[in-house]
Protein backbone atom coordinates (compact mmCIF):
# COMPACT_ATOMS: atom_id res chain seq x y z
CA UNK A 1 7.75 -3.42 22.79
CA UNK A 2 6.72 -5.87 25.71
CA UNK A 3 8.12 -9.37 25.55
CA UNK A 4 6.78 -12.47 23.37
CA UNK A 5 5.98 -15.37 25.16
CA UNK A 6 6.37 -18.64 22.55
CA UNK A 7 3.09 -19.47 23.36
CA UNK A 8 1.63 -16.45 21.62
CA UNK A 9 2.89 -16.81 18.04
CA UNK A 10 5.99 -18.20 16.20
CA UNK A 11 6.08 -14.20 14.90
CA UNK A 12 5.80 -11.15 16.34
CA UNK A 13 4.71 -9.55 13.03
CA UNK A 14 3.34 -10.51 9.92
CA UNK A 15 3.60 -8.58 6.52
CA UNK A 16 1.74 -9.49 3.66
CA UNK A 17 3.00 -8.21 0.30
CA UNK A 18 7.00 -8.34 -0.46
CA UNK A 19 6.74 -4.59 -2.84
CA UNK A 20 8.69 -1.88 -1.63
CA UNK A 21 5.39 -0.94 0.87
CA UNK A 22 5.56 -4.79 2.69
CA UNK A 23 9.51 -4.61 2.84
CA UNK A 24 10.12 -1.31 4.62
CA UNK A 25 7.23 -2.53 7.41
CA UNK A 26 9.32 -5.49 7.76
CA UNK A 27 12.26 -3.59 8.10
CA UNK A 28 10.40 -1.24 10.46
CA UNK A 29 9.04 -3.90 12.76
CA UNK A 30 12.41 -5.80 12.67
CA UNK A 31 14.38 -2.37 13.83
CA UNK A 32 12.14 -2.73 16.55
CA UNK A 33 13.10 -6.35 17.50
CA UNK A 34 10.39 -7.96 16.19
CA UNK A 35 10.70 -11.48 14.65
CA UNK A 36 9.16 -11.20 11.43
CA UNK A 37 7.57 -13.23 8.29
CA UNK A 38 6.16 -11.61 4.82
CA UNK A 39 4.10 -13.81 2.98
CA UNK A 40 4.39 -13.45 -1.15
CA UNK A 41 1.66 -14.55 -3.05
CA UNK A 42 4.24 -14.16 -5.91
CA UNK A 43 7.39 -15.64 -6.12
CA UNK A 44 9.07 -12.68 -6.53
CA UNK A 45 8.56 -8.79 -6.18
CA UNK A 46 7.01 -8.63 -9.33
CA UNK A 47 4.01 -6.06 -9.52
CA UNK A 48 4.56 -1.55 -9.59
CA UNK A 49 7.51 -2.23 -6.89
CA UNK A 50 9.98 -2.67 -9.67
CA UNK A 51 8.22 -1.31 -12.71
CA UNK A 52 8.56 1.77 -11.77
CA UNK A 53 11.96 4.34 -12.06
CA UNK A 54 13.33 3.69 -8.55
CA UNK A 55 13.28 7.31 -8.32
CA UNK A 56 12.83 8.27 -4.61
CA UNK A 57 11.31 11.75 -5.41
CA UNK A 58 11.23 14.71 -2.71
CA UNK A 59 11.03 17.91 -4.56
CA UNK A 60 7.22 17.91 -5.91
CA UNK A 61 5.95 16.32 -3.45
CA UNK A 62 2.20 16.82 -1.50
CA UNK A 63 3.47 20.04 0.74
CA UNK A 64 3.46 18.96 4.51
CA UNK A 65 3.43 16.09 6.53
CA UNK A 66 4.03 14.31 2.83
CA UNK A 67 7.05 15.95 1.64
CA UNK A 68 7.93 14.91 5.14
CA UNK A 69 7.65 11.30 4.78
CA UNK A 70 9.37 11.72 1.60
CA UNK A 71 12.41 13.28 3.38
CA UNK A 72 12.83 10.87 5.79
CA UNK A 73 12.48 8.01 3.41
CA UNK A 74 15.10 9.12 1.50
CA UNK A 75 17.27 9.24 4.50
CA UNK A 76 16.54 5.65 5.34
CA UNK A 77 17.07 4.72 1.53
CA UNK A 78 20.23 5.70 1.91
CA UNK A 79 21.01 3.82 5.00
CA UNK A 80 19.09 0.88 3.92
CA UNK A 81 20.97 0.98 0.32
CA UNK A 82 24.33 1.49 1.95
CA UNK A 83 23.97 -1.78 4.82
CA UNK A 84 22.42 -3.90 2.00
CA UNK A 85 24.40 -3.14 -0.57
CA UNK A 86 22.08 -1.34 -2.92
CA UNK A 87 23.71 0.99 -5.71
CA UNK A 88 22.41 4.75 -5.47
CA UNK A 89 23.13 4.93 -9.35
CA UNK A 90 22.85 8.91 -8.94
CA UNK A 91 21.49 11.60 -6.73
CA UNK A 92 19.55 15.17 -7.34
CA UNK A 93 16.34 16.36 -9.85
CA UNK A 94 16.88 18.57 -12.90
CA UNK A 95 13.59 19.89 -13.65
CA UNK A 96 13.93 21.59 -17.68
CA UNK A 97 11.91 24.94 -17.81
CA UNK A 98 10.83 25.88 -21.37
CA UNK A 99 8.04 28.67 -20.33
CA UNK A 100 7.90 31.86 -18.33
CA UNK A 101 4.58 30.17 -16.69
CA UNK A 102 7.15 27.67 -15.66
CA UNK A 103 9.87 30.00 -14.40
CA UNK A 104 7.61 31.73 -12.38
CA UNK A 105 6.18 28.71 -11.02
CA UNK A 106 9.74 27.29 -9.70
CA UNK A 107 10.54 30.84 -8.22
CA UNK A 108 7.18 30.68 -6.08
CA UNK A 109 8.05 27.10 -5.02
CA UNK A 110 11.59 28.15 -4.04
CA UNK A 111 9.95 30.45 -1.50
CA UNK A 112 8.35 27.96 0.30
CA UNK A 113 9.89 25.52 2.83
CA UNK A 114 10.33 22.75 0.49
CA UNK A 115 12.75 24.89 -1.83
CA UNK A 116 15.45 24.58 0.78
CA UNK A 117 18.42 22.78 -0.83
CA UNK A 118 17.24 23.51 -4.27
CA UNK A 119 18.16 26.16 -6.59
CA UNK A 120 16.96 28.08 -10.17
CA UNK A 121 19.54 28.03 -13.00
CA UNK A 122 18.84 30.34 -15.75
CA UNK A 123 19.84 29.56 -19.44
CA UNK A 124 23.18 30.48 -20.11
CA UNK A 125 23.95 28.34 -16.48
CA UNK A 126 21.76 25.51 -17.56
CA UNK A 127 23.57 25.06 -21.09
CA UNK A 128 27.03 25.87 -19.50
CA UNK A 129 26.64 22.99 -16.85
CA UNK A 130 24.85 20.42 -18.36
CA UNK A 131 25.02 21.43 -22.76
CA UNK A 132 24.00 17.79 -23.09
CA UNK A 133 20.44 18.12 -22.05
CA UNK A 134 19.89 22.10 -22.89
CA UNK A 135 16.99 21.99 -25.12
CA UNK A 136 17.33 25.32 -27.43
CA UNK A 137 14.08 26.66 -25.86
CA UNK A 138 15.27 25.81 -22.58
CA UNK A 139 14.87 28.91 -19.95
CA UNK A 140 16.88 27.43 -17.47
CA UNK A 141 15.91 24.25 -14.86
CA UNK A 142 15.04 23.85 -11.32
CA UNK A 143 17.43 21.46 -9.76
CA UNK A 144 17.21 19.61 -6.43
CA UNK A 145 20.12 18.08 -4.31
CA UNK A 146 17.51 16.02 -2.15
CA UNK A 147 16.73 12.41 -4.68
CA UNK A 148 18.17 9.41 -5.13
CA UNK A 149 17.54 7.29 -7.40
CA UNK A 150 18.00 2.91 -7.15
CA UNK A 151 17.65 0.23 -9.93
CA UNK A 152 14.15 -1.33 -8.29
CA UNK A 153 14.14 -4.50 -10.42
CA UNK A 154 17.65 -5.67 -8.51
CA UNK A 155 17.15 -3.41 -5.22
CA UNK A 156 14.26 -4.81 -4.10
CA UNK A 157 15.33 -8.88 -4.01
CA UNK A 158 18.52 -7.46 -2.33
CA UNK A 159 16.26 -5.58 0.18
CA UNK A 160 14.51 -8.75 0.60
CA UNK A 161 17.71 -10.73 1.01
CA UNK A 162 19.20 -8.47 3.50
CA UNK A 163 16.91 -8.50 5.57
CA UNK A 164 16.46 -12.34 6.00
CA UNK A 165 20.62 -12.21 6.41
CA UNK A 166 21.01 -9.19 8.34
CA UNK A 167 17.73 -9.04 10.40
CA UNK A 168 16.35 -12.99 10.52
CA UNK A 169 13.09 -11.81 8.69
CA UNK A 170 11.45 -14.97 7.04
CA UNK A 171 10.11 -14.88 3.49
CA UNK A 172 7.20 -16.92 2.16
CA UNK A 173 6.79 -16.51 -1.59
CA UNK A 174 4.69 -17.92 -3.33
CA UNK A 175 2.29 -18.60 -0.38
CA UNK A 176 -1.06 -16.71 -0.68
CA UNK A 177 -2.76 -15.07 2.26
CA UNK A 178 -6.30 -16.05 2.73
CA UNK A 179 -7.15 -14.73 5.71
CA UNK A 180 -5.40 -12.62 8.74
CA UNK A 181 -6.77 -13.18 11.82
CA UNK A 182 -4.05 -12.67 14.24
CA UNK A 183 -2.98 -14.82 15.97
CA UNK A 184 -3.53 -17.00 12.51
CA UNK A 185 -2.55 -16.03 9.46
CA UNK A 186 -4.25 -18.31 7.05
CA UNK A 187 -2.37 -19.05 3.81
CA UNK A 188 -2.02 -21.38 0.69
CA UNK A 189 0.48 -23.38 1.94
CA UNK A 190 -1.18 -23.45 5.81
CA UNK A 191 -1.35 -21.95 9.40
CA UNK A 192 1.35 -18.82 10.44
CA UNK A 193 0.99 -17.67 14.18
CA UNK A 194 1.51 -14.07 14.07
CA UNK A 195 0.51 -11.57 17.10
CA UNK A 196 0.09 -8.96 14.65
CA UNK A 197 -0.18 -8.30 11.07
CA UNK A 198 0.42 -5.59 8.08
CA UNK A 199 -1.79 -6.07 5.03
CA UNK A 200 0.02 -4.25 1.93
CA UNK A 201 -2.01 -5.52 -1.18
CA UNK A 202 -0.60 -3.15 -3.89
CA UNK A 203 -3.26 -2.87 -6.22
CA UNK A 204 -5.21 -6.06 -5.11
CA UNK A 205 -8.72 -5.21 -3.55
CA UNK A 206 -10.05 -8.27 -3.25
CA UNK A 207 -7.99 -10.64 -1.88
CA UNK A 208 -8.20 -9.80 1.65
CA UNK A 209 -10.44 -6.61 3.00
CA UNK A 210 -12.40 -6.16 0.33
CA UNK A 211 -15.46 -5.04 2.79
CA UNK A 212 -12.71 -2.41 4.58
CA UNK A 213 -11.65 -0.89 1.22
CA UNK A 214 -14.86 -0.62 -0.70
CA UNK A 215 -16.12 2.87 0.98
CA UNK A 216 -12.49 4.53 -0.28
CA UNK A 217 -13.74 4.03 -4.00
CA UNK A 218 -10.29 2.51 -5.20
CA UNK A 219 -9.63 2.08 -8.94
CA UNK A 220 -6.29 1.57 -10.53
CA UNK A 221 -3.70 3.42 -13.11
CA UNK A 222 -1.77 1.81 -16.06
CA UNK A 223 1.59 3.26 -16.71
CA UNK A 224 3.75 3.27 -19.99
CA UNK A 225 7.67 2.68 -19.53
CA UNK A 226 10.83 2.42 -21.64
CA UNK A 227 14.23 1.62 -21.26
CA UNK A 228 16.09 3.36 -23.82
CA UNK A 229 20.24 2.79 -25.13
CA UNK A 230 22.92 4.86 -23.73
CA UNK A 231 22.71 7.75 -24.96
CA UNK A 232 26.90 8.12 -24.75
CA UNK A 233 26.92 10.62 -21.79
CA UNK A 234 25.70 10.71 -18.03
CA UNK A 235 22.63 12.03 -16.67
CA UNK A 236 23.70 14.47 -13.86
CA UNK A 237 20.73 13.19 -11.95
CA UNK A 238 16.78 12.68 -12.67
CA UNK A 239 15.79 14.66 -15.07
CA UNK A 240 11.27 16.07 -15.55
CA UNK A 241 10.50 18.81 -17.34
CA UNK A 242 7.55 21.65 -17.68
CA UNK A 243 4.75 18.57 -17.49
CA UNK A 244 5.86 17.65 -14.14
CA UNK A 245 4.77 21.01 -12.16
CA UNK A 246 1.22 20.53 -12.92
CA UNK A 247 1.65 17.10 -11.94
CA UNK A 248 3.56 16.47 -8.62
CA UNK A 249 1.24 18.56 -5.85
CA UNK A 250 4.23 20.45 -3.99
CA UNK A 251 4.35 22.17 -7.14
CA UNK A 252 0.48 22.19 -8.70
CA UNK A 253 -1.14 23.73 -5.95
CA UNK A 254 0.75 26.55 -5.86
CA UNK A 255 -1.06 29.66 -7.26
CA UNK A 256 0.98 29.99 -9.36
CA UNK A 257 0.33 27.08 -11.41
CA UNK A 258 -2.87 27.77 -12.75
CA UNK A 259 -1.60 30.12 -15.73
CA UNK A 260 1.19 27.34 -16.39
CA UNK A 261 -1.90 24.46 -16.63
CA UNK A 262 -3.73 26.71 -18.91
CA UNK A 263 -0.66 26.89 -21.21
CA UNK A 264 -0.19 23.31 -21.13
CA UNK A 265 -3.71 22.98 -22.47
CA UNK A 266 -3.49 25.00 -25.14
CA UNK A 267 -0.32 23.45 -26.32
CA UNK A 268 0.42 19.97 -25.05
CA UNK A 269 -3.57 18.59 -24.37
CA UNK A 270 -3.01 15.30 -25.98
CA UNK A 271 0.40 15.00 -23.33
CA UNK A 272 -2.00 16.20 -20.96
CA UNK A 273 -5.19 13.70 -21.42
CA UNK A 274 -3.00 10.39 -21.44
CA UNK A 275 -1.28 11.35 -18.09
CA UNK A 276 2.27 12.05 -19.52
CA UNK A 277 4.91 13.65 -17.64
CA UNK A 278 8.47 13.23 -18.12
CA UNK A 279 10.94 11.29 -15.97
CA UNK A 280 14.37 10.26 -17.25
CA UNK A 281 17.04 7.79 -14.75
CA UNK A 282 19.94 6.55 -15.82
CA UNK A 283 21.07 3.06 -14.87
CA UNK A 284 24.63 1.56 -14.22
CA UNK A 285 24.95 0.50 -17.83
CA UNK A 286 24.12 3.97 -19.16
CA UNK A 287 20.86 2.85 -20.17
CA UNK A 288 18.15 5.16 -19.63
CA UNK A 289 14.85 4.26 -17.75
CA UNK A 290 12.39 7.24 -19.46
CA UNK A 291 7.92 7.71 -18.75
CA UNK A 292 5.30 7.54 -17.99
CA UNK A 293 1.77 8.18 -19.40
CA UNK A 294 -1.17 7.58 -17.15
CA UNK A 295 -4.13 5.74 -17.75
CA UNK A 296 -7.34 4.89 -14.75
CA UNK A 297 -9.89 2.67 -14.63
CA UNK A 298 -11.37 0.19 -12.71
CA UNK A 299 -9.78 -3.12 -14.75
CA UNK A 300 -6.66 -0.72 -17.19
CA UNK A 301 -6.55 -2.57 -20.53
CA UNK A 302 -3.46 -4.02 -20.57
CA UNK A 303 -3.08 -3.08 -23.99
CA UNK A 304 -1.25 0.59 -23.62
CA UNK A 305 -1.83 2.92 -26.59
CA UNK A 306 1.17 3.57 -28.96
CA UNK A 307 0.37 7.50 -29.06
CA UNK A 308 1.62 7.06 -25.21
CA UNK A 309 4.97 6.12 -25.92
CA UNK A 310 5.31 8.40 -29.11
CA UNK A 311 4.33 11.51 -26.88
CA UNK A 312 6.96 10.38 -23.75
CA UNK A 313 9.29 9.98 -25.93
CA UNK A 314 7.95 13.55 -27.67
CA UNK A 315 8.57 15.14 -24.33
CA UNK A 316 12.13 13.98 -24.10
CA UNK A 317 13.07 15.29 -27.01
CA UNK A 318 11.42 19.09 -26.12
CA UNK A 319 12.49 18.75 -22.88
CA UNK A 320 16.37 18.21 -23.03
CA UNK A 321 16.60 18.65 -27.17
CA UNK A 322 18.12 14.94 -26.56
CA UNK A 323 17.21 12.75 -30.05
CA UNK A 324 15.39 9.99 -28.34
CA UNK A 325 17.93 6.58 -28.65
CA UNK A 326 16.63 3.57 -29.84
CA UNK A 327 14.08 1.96 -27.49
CA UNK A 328 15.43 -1.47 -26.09
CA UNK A 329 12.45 -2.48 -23.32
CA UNK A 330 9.14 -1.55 -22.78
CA UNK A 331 6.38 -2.44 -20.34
CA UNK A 332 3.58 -1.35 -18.14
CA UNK A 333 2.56 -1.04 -14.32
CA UNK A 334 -0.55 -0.57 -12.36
CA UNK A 335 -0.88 0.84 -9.08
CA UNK A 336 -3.40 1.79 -6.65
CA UNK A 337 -5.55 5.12 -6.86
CA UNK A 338 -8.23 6.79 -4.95
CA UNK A 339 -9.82 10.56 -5.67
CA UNK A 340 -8.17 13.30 -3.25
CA UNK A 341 -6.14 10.64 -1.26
CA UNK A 342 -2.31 9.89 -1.69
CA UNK A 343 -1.90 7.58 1.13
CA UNK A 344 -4.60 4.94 3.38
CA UNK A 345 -3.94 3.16 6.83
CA UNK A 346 -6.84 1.45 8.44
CA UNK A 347 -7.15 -0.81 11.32
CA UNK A 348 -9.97 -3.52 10.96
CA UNK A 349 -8.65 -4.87 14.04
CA UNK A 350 -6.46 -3.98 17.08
CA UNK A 351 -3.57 -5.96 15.66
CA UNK A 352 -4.20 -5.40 12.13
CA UNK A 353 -3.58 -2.72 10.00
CA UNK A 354 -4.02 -2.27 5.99
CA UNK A 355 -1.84 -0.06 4.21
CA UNK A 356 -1.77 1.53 0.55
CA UNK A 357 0.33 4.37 -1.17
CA UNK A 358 -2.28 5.67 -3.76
CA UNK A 359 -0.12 8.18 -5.52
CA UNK A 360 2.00 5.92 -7.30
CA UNK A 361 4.98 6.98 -4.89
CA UNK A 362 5.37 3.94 -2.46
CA UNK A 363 9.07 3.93 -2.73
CA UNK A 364 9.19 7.86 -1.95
CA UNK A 365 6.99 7.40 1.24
CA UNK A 366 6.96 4.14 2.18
CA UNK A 367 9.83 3.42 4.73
CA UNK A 368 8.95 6.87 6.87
CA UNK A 369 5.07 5.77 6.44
CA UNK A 370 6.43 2.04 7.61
CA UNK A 371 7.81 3.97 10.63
CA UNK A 372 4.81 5.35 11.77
CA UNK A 373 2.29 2.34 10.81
CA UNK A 374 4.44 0.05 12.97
CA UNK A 375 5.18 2.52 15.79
CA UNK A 376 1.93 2.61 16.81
CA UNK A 377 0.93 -0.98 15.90
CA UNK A 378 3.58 -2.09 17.99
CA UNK A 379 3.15 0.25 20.93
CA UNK A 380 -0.82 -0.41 21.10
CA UNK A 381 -1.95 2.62 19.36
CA UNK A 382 -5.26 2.46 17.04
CA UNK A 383 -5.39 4.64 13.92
CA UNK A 384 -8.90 5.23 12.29
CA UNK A 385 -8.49 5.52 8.17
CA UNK A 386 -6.13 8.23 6.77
């Protein structure tokens, strides 16, 4: 990037937003040299950043240039994790299969591109390598070498910590962005000089933009989550099950899931109308981090139905045979949405640029999206909306 003069700005970049989306731009435009500052309305990560599994999911993923991001963010998860000292607290999918619709579904995927690495274990392998989560109607599971998985509600303030040690990047919290008009950022707590800026507002649309974001008809989805006791055994990685394939696109818009959704419908439609799918983590304690249900709308009740829970916890049990343990946490999230788009980058200025995951899967995506946004913010480029 060309040189900063001090008269410009005291920053080269500014990021607004400290979730998982605002720290990999930081870390992007700080790779790059750039002298950096996030400003955190919050005083702490605290919105779908770390509410969610820290599950950095490749297998499943949108076929293309997104299961592409999502490979190369898990590569830079685990060089980030490794420099910062982030625990990967296990690695690799197993995806439970219960019907043939399913079976034939993971075989079609396996002949695409993005089955590379992964592999179809029938029954009699499934219960002989992993009896613990063998469900009696289990035909066998699709399992995936390619995830990680970090605990997001401690990896993200080491992130953030890291990178003001290890990289000089300067943290605001607490200070709200009013306005970003590079070279001045205007906050709550004053003036920053910035030469450019990165807008990441989660699931806030009208705190800055509101005018750029209104034409992509953004609403918002609540999730349901639970932490649940050790169940006395390991995980041998993430584990989904059946729901998941009409869920995650790599898999849904196969052909071949169409007789699978029609199966679901006829058994599983309550699952199916409150948005649950299964995903099961395991964290350093043994606990077990287990949803989600999902729920849109404009302004999500905060107020998340107890049928939710019942039927994650319902899938659990069909999905592994695994007697759910005892609940010890629950809680919700919300995160951005938008019909028939996963991802948005616009530029309402030449310095500017606005970014949202709206697939629920910023920490999948977000540090190979981060690459590209500030590539080409840095380097002069202009992006129309994506």
């Amino acid at each position: 990037m060309a040189g900063r003069s001090a008269s410009d700005a005291d920053y080269d970049v500014a990021v607004v937003g400290a979730g998982i989306v605002g720290l990999a731009h930081a870390y992007a435009a700080a790779r790059r040299g750039a002298r950096v500052v996030v400003v955190e309305r919050d005083l702490a990560a605290n919105g779908a950043s770390i509410r969610n599994f820290g599950f950095v999911t490749v297998s499943g993923q949108a076929r293309g240039e997104f299961w592409g991001l999502a490979r190369r963010t898990r590569d830079i998860w685990a060089e980030v994790a490794a420099a910062a000292g982030v625990a990967i607290e296990h690695r690799g999918l197993l995806l439970t299969l219960r019907r043939p619709e399913s079976v034939a579904l993971a075989e079609a995927f396996l002949a695409t591109e993005m089955g590379e690495g992964c592999e179809l274990l029938d029954a009699p392998a499934l219960r002989r390598l992993h009896p613990r989560i063998a469900a009696q109607e289990s035909l066998g599971a699709l399992v995936s070498q390619h995830e990680l998985r970090v605990e997001s509600r401690t990896a993200l303030p080491r992130l953030a910590s890291w990178l003001a040690a290890a990289h000089g990047v300067d943290f605001r919290f607490g200070v709200a962005a009013l306005a970003v008009e590079p070279p001045v950022i205007s906050t709550s707590r004053g003036p920053i000089r910035a030469r450019r800026a990165v807008v990441c507002p989660g699931d806030d649309f009208a705190s800055l933009y509101p005018e750029r974001l209104a034409p992509f008809a953004l609403t918002r989805c609540r999730l349901s989550m639970l932490r649940l006791a050790d169940p006395g055994f390991r995980l041998p990685g993430g584990v989904m099950s059946d729901l998941g394939l009409v869920r995650y696109a790599g898999y849904a818009a196969l052909p071949e899931a169409e007789a699978l959704r029609r199966r679901l419908e006829a058994e599983q439609l309550r699952h199916l109308q409150n948005g649950v799918h299964l995903i099961a983590v395991q964290s350093a304690d043994g606990t077990l981090v287990v949803g989600d249900s999902h729920h849109y709308g404009e302004a999500p009740s905060p107020f998340a139905p107890a049928e939710a829970e019942a039927l994650i916890l319902d899938e659990l049990r069909l999905a592994t045979g695994l007697a759910p343990p005892p609940v010890v946490e629950r809680w919700t999230g919300t995160y951005a949405v938008a019909d028939g788009r996963t991802l948005l980058v616009d530029a309402p200025s030449e310095d500017v640029r606005l970014v949202l995951v709206t697939a629920g899967c910023g920490a999948s995506i977000g540090f190979a999206l981060a690459e590209a946004v500030v590539g080409a913010l840095l380097d002069g480029g202009t992006e129309a909306a994506c």
